[in-house]
N, C-alpha and C. Protein backbone atom coordinates (compact mmCIF):
# COMPACT_ATOMS: atom_id res chain seq x y z
N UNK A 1 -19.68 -25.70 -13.06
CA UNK A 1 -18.44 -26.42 -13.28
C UNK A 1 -17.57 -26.27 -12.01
N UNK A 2 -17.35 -27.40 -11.20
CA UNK A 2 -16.38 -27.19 -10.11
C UNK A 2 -15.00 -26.75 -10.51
N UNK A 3 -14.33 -26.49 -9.37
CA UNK A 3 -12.63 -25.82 -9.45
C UNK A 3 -11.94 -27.01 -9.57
N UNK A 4 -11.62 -26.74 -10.56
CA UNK A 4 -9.83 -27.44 -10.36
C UNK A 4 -8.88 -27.16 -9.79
N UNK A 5 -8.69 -27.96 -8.77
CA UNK A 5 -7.78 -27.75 -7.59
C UNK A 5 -6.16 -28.17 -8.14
N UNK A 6 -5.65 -27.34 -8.19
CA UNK A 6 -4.11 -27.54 -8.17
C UNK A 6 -3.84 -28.71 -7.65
N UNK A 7 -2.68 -29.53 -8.02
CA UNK A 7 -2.16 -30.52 -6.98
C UNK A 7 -0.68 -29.85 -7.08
N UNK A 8 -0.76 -30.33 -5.24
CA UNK A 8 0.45 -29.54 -4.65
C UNK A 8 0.77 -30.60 -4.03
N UNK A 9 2.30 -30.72 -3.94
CA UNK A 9 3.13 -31.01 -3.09
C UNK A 9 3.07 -30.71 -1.70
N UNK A 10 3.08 -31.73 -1.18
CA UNK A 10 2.57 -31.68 0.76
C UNK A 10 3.66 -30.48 1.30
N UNK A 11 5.08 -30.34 1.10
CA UNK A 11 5.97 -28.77 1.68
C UNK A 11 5.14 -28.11 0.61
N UNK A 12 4.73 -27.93 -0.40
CA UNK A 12 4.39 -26.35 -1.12
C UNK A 12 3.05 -25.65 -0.25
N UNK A 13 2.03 -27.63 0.22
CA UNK A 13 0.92 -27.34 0.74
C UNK A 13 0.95 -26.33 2.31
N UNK A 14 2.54 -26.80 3.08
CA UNK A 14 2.24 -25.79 3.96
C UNK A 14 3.38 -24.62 3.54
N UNK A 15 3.92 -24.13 3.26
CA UNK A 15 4.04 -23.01 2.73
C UNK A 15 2.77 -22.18 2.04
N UNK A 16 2.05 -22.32 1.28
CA UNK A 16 1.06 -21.98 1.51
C UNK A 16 -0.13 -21.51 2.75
N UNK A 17 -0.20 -22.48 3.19
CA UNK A 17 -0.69 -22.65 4.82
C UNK A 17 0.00 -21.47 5.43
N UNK A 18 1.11 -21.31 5.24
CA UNK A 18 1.98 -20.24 6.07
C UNK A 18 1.82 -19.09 6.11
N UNK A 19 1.72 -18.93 4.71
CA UNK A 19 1.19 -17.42 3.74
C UNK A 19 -0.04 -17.14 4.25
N UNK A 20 -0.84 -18.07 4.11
CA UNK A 20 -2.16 -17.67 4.93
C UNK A 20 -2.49 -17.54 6.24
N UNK A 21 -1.56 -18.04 7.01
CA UNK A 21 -1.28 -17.90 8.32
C UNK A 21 -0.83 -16.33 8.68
N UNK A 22 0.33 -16.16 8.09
CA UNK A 22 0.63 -14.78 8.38
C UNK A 22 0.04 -13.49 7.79
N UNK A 23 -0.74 -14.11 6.87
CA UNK A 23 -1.64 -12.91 6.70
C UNK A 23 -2.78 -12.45 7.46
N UNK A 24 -3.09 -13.82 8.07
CA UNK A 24 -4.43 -13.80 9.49
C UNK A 24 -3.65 -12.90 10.60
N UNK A 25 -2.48 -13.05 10.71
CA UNK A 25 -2.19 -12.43 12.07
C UNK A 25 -1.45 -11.20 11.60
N UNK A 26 -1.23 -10.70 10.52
CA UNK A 26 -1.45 -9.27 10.05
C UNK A 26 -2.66 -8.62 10.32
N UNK A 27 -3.84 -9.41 10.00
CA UNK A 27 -5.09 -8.46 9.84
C UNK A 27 -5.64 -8.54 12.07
N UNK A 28 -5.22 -9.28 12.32
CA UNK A 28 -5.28 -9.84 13.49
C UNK A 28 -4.38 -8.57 14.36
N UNK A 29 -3.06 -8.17 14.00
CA UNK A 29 -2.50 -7.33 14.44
C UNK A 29 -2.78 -5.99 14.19
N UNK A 30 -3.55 -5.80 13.18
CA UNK A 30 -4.16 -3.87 12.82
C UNK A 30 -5.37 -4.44 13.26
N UNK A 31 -5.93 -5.24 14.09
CA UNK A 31 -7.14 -4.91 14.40
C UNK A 31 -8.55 -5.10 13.86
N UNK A 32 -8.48 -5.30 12.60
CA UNK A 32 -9.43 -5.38 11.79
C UNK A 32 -10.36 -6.70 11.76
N UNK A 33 -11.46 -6.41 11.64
CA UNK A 33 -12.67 -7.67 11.49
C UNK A 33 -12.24 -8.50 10.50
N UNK A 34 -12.96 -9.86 10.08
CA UNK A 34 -12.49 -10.28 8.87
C UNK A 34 -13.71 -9.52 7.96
N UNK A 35 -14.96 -9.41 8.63
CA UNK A 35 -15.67 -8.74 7.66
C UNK A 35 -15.33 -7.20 6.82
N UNK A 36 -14.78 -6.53 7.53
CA UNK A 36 -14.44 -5.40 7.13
C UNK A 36 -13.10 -5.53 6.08
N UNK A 37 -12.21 -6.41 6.55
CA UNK A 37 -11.47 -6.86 5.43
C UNK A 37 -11.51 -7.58 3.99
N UNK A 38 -12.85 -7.88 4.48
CA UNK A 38 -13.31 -8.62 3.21
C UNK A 38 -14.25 -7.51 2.28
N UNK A 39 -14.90 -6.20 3.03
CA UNK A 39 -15.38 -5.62 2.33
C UNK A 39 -14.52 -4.88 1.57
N UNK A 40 -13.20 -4.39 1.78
CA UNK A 40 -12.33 -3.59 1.47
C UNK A 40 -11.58 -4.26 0.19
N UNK A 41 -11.34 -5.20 0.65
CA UNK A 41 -10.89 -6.45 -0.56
C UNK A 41 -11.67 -6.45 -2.47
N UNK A 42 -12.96 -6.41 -1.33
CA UNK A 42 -13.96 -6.80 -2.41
C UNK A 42 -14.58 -7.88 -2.86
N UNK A 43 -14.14 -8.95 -1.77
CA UNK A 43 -14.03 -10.62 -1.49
C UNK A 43 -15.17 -10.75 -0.57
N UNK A 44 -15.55 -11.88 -0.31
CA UNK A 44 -16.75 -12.86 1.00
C UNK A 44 -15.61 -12.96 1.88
N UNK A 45 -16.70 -13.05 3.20
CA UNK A 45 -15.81 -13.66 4.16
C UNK A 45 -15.39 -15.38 4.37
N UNK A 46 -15.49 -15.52 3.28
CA UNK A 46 -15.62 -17.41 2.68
C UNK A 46 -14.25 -17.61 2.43
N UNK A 47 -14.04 -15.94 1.42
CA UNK A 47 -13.26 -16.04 0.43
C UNK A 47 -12.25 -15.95 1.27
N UNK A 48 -12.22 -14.90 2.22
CA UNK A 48 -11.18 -14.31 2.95
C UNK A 48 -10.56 -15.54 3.83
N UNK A 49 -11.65 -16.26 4.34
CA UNK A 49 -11.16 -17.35 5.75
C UNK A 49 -10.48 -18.42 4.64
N UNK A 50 -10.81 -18.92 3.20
CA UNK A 50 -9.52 -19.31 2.73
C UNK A 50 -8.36 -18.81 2.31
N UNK A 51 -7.89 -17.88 2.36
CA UNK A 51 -6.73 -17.38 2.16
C UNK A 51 -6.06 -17.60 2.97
N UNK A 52 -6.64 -16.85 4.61
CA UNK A 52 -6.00 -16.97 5.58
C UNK A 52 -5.75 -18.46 6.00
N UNK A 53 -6.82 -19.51 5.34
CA UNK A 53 -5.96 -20.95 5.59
C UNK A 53 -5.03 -21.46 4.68
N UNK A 54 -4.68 -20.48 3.65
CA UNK A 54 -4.15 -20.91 2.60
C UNK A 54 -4.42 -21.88 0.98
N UNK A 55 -5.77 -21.66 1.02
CA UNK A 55 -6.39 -22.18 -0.19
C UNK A 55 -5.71 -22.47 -1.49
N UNK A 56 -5.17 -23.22 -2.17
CA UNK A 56 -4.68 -23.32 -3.32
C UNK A 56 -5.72 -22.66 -5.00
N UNK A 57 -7.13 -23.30 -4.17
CA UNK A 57 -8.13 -22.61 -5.27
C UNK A 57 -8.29 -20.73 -5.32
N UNK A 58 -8.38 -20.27 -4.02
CA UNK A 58 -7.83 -18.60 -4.48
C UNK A 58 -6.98 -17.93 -5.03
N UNK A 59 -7.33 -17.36 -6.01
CA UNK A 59 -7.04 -16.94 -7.22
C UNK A 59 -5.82 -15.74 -6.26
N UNK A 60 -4.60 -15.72 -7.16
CA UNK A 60 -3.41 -14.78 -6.29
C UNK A 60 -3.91 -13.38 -6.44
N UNK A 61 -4.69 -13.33 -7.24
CA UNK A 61 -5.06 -11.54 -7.76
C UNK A 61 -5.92 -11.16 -6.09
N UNK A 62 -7.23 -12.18 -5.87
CA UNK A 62 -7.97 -12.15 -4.23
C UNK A 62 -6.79 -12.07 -2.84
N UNK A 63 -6.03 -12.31 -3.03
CA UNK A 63 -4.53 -12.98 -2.16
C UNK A 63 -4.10 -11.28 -1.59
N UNK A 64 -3.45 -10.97 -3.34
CA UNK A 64 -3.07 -9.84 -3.29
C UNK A 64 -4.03 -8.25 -3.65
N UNK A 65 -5.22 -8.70 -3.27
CA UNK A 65 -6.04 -7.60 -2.53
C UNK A 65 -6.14 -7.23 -1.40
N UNK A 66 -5.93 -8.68 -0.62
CA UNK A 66 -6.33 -8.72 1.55
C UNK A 66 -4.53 -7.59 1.37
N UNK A 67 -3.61 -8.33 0.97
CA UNK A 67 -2.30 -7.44 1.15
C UNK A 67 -2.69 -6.35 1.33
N UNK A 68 -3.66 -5.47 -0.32
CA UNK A 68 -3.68 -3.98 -0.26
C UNK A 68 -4.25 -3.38 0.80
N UNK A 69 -5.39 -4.08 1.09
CA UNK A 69 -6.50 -3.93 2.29
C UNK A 69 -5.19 -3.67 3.88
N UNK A 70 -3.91 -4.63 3.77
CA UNK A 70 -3.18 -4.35 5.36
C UNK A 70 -1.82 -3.73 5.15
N UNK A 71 -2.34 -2.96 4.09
CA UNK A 71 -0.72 -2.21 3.58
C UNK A 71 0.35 -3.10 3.27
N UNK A 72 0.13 -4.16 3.03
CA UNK A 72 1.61 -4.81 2.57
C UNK A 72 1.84 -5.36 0.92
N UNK A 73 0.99 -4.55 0.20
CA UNK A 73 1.11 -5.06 -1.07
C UNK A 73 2.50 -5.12 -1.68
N UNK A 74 3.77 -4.24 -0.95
CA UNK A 74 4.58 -4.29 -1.73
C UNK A 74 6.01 -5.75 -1.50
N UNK A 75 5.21 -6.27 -0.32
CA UNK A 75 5.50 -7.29 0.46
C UNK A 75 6.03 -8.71 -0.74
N UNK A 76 4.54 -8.70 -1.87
CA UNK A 76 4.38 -9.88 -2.72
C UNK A 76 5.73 -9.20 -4.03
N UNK A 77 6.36 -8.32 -3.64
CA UNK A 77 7.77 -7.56 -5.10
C UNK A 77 8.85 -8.25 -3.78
N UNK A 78 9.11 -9.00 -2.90
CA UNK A 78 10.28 -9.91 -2.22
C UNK A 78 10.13 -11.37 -2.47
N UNK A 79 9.19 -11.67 -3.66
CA UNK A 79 9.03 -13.00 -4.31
C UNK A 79 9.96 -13.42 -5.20
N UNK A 80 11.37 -14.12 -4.89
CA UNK A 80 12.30 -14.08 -5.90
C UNK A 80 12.91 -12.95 -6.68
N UNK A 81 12.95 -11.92 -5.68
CA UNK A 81 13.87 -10.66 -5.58
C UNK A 81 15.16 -10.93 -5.58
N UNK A 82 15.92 -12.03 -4.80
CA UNK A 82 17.25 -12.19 -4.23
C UNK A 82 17.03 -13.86 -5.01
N UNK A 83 17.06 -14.08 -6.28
CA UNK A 83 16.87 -15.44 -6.89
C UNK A 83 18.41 -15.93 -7.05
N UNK A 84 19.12 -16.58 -5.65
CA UNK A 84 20.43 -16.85 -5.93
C UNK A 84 20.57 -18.15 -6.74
N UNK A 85 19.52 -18.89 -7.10
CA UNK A 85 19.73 -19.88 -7.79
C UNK A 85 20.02 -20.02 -9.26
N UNK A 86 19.05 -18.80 -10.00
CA UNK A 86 18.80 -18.73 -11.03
C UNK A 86 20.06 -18.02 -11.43
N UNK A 87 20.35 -16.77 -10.26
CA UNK A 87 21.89 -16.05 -10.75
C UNK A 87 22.68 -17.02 -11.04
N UNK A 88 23.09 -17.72 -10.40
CA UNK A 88 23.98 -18.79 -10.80
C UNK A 88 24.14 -19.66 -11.76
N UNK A 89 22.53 -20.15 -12.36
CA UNK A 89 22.67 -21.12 -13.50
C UNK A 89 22.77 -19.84 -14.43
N UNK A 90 22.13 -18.69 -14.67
CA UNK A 90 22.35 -17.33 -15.32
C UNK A 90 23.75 -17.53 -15.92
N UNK A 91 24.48 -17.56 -14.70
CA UNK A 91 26.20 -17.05 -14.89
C UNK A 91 27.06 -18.62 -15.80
N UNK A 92 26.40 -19.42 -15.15
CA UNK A 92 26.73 -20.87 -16.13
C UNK A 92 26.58 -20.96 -17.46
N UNK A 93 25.55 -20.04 -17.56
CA UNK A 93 25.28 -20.30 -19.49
C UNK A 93 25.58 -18.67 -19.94
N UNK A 94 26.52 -17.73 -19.06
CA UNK A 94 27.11 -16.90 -20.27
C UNK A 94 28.15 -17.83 -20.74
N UNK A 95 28.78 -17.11 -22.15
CA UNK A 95 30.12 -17.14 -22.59
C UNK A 95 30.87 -15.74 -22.48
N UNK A 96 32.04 -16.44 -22.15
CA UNK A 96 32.91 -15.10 -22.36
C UNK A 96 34.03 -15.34 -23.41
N UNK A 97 34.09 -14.06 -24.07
CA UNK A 97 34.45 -14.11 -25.16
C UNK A 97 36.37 -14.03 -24.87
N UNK A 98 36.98 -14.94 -25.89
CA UNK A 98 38.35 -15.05 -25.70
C UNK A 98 39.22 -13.80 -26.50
N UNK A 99 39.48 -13.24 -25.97
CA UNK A 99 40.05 -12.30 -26.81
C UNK A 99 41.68 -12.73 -27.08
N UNK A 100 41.60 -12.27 -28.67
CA UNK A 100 43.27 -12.45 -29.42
C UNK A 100 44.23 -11.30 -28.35
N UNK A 101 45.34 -12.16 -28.30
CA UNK A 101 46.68 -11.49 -27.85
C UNK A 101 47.03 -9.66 -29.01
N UNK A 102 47.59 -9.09 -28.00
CA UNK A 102 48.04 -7.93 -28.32
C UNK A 102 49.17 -8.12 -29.53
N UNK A 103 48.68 -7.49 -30.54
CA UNK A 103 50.09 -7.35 -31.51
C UNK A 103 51.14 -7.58 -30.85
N UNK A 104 52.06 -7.99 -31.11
CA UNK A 104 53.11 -7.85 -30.57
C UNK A 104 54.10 -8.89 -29.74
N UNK A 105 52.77 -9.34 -29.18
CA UNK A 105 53.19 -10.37 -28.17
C UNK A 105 53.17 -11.74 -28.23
N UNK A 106 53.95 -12.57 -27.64
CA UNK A 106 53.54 -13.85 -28.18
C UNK A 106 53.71 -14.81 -26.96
């Protein structure tokens, strides 16, 4: 049974691209083979050279193995860490509650 390929949006497609870009020149910058990265992973070197192009069909769990493999796993916890968008619609749909005047006062 072939993959079902996501359909992506041409900006999501290179953002993606990007991700896989900078993860090539992570492993590129410690030095490392792609083979040896791929053994560490636990991945092909098939698997690995799509990531680093940014594959939509690699599964994020393979993604975030090459991370563990170049020490940056904790890299993928700054994914909508600082979500100023959501704070905001967040803060749109509290209520705040009206509170009654003090005895006394009018």
């Amino acid at each position: 049974m072939p993959k079902r390929i996501p359909a992506l949006f041409p900006k999501n497609i290179t953002i993606l691209k990007e991700f896989g870009e900078n993860i090539r020149m992570a492993r590129l910058r410690r030095d490392v083979t792609a083979k040896l990265t791929a053994e560490r992973a636990g991945i092909s070197v098939v698997t690995l050279t799509k990531i680093e192009q940014g594959s939509p069909t690699v599964a994020l769990g393979n993604y975030v193995q090459v991370l563990v493999t170049l020490g940056l796993e904790r890299d993928i916890l700054k994914v909508a860490a600082d979500d100023v968008l959501g704070r905001k619609l967040q803060d749109l749909g509290l209520k705040t509650r009206r509170r009654a005047s003090k005895r006394g006062e009018d």
